[in-house]
Protein backbone atom coordinates (compact mmCIF):
# COMPACT_ATOMS: atom_id res chain seq x y z
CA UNK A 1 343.13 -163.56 10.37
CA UNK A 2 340.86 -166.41 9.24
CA UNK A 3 341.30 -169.56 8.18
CA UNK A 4 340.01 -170.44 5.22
CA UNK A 5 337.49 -173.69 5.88
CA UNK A 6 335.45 -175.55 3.73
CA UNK A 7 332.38 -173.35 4.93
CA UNK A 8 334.03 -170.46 3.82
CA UNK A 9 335.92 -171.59 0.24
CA UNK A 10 332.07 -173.07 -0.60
CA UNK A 11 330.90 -169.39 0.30
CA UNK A 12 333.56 -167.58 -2.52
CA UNK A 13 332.99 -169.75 -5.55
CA UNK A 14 331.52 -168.40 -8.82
CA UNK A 15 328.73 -170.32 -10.81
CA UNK A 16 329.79 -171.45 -14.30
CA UNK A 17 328.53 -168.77 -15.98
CA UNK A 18 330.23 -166.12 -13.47
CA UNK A 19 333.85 -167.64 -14.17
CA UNK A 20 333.12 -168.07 -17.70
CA UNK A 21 332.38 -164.32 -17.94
CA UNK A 22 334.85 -163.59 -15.85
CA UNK A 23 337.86 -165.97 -18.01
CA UNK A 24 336.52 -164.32 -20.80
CA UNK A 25 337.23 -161.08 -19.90
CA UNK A 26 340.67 -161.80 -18.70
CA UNK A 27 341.37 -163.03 -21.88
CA UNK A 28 339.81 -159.58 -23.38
CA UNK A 29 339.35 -157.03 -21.04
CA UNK A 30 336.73 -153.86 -22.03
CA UNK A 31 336.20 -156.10 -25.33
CA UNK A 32 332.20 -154.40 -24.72
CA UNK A 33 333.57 -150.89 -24.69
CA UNK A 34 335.45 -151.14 -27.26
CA UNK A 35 333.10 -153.11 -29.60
CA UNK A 36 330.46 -150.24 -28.47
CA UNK A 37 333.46 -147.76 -29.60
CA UNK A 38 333.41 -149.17 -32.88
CA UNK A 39 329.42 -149.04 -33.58
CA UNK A 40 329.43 -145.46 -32.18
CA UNK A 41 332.49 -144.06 -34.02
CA UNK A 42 330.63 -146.08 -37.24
CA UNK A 43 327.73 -144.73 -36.64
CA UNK A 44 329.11 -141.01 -36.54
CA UNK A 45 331.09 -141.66 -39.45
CA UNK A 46 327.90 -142.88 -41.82
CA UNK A 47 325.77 -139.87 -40.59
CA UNK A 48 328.64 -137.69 -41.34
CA UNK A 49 329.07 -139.47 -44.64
CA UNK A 50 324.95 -138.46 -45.51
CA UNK A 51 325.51 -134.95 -44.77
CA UNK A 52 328.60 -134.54 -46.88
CA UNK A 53 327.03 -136.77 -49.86
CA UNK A 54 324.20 -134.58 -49.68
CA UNK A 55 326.21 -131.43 -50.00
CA UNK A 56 327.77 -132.98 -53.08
CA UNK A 57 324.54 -134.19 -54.65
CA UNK A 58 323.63 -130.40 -54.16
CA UNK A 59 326.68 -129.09 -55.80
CA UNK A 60 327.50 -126.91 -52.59
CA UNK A 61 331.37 -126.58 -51.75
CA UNK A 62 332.55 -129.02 -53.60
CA UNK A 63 336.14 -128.49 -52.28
CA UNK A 64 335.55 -128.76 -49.25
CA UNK A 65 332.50 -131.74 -49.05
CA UNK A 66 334.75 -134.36 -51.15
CA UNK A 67 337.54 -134.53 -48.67
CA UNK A 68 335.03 -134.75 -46.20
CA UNK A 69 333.09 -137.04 -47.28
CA UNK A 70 336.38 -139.10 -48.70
CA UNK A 71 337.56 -138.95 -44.58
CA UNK A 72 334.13 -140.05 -42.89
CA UNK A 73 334.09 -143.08 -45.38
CA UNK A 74 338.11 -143.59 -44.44
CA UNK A 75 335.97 -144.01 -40.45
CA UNK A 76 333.48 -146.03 -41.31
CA UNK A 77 336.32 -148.78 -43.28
CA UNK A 78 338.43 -148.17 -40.00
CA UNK A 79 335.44 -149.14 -37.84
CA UNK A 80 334.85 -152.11 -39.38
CA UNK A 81 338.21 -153.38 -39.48
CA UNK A 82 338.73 -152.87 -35.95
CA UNK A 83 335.55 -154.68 -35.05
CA UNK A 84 336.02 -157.37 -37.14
CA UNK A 85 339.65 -157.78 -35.77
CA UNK A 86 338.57 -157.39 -32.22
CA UNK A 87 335.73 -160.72 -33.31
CA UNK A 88 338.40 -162.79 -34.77
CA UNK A 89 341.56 -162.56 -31.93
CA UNK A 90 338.84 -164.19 -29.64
């Protein structure tokens, strides 16, 4: 086993940037994943949201395109809470 020295603590020390990072994702871990989560889930839901208003501006199954487009809107609000919850528990 080796001692640890001065030589080699000096050799395992982060810059201030690296421990930064790295304290800030102790604090939050996979905060990037799940902030890219968010966007992509958003994202899905307002595309989804186009194709149902669409059907509705057509007149096409209405039945079936309101509660469609009524749960890809219900997405995009739960999106954005969750991102703007994950921003302010920082």
């Amino acid at each position: 086993m080796v001692k640890p020295t001065s030589k080699n603590r000096s050799n395992k020390r982060f810059t201030p940037e690296q421990y930064a990072r790295l304290k800030a994702e102790a604090a939050a871990p996979y905060r990037g994943l799940r902030k890219f989560i968010y966007i992509s889930f958003g994202a899905s839901g307002f595309i989804g949201a186009l194709v149902f208003l669409a059907q509705l501006a057509a007149g096409r199954d209405v039945e079936t395109a309101l509660p469609n487009f009524a749960l890809q809107l219900g997405v995009i609000a739960l999106m954005v809470f969750l991102f703007r919850w994950d921003r302010e528990s920082l």
